[in-house]
Protein backbone atom coordinates (compact mmCIF):
# COMPACT_ATOMS: atom_id res chain seq x y z
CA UNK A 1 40.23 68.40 75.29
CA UNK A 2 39.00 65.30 74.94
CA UNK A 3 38.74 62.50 71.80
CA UNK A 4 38.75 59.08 71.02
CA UNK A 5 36.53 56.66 69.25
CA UNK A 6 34.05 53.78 70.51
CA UNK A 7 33.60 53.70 74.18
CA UNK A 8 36.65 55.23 75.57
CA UNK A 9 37.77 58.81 75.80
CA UNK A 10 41.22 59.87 75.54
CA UNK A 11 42.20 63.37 77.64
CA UNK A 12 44.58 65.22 75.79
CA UNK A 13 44.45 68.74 78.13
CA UNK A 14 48.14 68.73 79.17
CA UNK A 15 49.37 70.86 76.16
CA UNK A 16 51.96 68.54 75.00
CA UNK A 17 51.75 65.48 72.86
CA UNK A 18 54.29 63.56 74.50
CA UNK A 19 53.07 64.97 78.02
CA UNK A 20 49.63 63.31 76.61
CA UNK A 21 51.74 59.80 76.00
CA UNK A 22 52.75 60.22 79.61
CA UNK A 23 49.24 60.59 81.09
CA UNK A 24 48.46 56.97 79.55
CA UNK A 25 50.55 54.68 81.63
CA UNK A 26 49.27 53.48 84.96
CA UNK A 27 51.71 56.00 86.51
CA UNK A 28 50.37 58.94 84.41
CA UNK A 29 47.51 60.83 86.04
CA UNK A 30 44.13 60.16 87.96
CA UNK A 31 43.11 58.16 91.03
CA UNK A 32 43.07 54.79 90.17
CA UNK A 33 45.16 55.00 87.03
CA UNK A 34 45.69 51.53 84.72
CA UNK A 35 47.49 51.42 81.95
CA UNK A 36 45.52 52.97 79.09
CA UNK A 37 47.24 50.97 76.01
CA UNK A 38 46.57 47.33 76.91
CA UNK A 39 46.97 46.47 73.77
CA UNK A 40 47.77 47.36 69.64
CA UNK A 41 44.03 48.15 69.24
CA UNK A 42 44.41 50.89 72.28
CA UNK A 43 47.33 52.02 70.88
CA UNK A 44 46.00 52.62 67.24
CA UNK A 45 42.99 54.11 68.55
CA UNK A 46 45.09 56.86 70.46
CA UNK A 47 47.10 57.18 67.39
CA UNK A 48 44.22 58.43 65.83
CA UNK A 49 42.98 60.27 68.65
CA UNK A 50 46.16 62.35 68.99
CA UNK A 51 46.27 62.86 65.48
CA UNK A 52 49.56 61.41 65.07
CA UNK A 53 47.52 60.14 61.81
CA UNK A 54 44.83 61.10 59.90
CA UNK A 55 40.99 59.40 60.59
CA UNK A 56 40.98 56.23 58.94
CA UNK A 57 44.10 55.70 58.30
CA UNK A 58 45.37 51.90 58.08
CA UNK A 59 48.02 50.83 60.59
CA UNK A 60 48.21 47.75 58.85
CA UNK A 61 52.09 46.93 60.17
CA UNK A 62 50.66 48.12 63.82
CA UNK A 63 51.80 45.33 66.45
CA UNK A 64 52.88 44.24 70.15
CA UNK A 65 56.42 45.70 68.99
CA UNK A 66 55.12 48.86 68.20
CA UNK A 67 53.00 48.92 71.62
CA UNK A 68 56.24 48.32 73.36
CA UNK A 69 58.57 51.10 71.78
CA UNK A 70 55.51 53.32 72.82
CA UNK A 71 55.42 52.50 75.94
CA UNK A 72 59.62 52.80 76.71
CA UNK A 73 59.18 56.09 75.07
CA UNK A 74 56.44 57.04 77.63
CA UNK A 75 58.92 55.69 80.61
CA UNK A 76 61.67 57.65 79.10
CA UNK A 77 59.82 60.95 78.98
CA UNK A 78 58.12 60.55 82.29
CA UNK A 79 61.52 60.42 84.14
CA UNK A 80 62.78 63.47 81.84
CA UNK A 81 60.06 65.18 83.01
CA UNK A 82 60.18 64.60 86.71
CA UNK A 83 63.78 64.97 86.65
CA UNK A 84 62.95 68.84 85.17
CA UNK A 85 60.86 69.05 88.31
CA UNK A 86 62.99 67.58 90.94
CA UNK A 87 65.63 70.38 89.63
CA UNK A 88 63.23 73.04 89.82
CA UNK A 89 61.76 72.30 93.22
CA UNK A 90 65.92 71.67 94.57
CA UNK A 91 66.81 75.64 92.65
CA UNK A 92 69.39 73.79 90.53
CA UNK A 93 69.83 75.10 87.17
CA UNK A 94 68.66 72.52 84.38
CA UNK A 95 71.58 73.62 81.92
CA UNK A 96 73.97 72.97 84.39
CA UNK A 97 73.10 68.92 84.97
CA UNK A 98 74.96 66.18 82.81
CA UNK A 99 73.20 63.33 82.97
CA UNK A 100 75.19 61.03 81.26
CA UNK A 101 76.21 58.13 82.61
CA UNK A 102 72.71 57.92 84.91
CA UNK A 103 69.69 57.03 83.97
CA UNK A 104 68.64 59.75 83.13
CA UNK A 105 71.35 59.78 80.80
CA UNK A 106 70.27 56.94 79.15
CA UNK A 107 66.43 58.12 79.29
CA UNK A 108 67.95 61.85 76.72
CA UNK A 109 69.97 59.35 75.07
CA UNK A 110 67.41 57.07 73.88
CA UNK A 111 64.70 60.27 73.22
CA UNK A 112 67.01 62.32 71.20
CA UNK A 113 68.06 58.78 68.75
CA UNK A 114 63.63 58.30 68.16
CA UNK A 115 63.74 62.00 67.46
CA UNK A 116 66.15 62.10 64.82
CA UNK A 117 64.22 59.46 62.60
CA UNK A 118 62.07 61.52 60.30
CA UNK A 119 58.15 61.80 60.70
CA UNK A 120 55.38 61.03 58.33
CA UNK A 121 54.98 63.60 55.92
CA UNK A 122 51.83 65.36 55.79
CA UNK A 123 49.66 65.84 52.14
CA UNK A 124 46.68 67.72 51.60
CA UNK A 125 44.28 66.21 49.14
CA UNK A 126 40.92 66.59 47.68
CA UNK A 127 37.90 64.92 49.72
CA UNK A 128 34.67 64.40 49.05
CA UNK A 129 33.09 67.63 48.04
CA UNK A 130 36.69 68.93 47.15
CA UNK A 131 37.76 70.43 50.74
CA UNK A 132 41.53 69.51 51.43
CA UNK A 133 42.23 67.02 53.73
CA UNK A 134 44.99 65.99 55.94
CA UNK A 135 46.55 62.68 54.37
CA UNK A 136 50.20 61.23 54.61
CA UNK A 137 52.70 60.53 51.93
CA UNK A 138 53.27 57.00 53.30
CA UNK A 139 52.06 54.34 55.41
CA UNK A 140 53.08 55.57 58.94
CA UNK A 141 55.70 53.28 60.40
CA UNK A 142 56.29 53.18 63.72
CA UNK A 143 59.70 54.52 64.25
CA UNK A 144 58.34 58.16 62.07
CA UNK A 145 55.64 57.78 65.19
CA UNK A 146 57.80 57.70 67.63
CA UNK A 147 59.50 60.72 66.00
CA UNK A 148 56.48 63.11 66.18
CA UNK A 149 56.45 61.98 70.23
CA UNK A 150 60.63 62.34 70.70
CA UNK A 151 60.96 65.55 68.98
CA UNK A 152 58.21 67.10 70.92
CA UNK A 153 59.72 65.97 73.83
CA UNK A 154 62.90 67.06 72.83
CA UNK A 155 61.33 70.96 72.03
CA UNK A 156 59.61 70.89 75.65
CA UNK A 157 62.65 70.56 77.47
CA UNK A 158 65.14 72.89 75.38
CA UNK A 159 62.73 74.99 75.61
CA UNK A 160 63.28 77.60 78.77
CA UNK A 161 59.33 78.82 79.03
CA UNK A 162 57.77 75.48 78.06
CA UNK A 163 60.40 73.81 80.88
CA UNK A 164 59.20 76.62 83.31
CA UNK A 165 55.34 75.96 82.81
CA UNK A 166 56.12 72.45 83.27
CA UNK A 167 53.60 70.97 86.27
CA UNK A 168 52.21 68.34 88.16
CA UNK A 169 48.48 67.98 89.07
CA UNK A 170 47.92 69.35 92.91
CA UNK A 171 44.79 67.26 92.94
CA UNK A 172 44.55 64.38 95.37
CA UNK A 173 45.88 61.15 94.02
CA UNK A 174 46.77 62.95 90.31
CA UNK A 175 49.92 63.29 89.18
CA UNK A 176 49.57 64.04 85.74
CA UNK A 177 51.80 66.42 83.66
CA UNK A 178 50.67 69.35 81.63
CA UNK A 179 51.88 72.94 80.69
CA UNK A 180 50.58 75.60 82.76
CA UNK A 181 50.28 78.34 80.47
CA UNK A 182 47.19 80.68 82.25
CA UNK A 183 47.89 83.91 83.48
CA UNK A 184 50.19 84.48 86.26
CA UNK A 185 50.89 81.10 85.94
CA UNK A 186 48.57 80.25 88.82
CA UNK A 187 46.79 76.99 87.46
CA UNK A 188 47.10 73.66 90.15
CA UNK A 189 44.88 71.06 88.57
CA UNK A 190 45.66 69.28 84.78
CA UNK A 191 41.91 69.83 83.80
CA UNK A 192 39.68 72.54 86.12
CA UNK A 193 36.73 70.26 84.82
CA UNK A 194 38.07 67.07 86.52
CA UNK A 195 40.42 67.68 89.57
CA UNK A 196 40.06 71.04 89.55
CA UNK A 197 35.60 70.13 90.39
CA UNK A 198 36.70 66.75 92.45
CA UNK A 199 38.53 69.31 94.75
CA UNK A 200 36.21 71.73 95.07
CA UNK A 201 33.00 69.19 95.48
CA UNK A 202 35.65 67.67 97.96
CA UNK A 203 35.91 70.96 99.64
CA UNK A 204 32.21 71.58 100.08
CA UNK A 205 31.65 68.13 101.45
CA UNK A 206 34.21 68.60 104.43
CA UNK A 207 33.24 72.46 104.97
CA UNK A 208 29.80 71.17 105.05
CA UNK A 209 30.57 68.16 107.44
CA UNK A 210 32.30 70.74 109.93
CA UNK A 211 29.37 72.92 109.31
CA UNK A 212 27.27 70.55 110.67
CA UNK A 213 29.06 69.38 113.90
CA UNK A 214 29.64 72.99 115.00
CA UNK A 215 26.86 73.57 117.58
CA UNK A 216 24.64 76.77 117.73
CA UNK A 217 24.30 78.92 120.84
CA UNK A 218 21.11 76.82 121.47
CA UNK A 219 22.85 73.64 121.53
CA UNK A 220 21.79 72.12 117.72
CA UNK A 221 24.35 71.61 115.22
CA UNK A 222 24.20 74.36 112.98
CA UNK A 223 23.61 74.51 109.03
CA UNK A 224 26.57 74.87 106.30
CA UNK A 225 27.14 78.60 105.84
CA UNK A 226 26.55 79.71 102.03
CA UNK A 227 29.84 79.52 99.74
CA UNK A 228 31.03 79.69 96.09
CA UNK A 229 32.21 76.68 95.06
């Protein structure tokens, strides 16, 4: 899924909010990946995007400090995550590490204080034309923010099946993390509509190319054979 406002799109196909955070950072995802919240502006806007807050809403108190706790939180859960990974790929039980002391340590340590600060509170109100509408009791600070992020954080990796459908893009140059809850568990790319069709085109182009150098019987090079790509 994609959303955002103005002339950027934010990608939110991962299936995690703070898995979403992580694709951000210039370590988060796609070939030739820069960090995505240069600034408070960014920031806001993908605030909005990720419904964190309602449309509209005023981040009035929004600043550089609140761009910087977003982005430690991001670094934290990035090395959570590829720790969960690292385990998986070595066949070491998760429940059996204790990380304390290490950085990774550090990294739960910091996740599980944001979490415990309590998030905005959600109201439903009358609009225009009288349909309810998503509104919050307060003005959103940032540490209730940061809340939403930890604590969904926290839920992915206490979470056995969510931990087990944890992945990372196959896709050349992608690393992004994202759930991979299709059947049989068989999906390799974060979105089929963006790695999953850069490696297939990719695949037709070289299958093609060898096509082409592979000489007939009468000496010509001969044509790509038909495929399904």
């Amino acid at each position: 899924m994609a959303a955002g406002r103005g002339a950027y799109v934010w990608r939110f196909d991962s299936g995690r909010i703070c898995l979403d955070l992580v694709a951000t950072g210039p370590a988060g995802g796609t070939p030739r990946a820069r960090e995505q919240l240069e600034g408070p502006a960014r920031l806001a806007d993908w605030l909005t995007a990720a419904r964190l807050v309602p449309p509209d809403t005023e981040l009035t108190a929004l600043d550089a400090t609140w761009l910087t706790r977003f982005r430690e939180l991001r670094a934290d859960v990035e090395r959570l995550m590829a720790t969960q990974l690292a385990l998986r790929e070595a066949s070491v039980d998760p429940d059996s590490v204790q990380p304390s002391g290490t950085d990774d340590g550090y990294a739960l340590e910091r996740v599980n204080s944001l979490a415990a600060h309590a998030p905005p509170g959600p109201r439903a109100v009358r609009g225009e034309g009288g349909a309810l509408v998503r509104t919050l009791s307060a003005a959103p600070d940032c540490a209730g923010l940061l809340a939403v992020v930890a604590r969904d954080a926290v839920d992915l990796l206490t979470d056995p099946v969510a931990r087990a459908a944890l992945r990372r893009c196959a896709g050349d140059a992608c690393h992004r993390l994202y759930l991979d809850t299709s059947r049989g568990g068989r999906r390799r790319w974060c979105s089929g509509e963006v790695c999953g069709n850069r490696e297939r085109v990719a695949r037709h182009r070289r299958r093609t190319a060898a096509g082409e150098a592979v000489p007939t019987a009468g000496g010509a090079p001969s044509g790509p054979a038909a495929e399904e790509i």
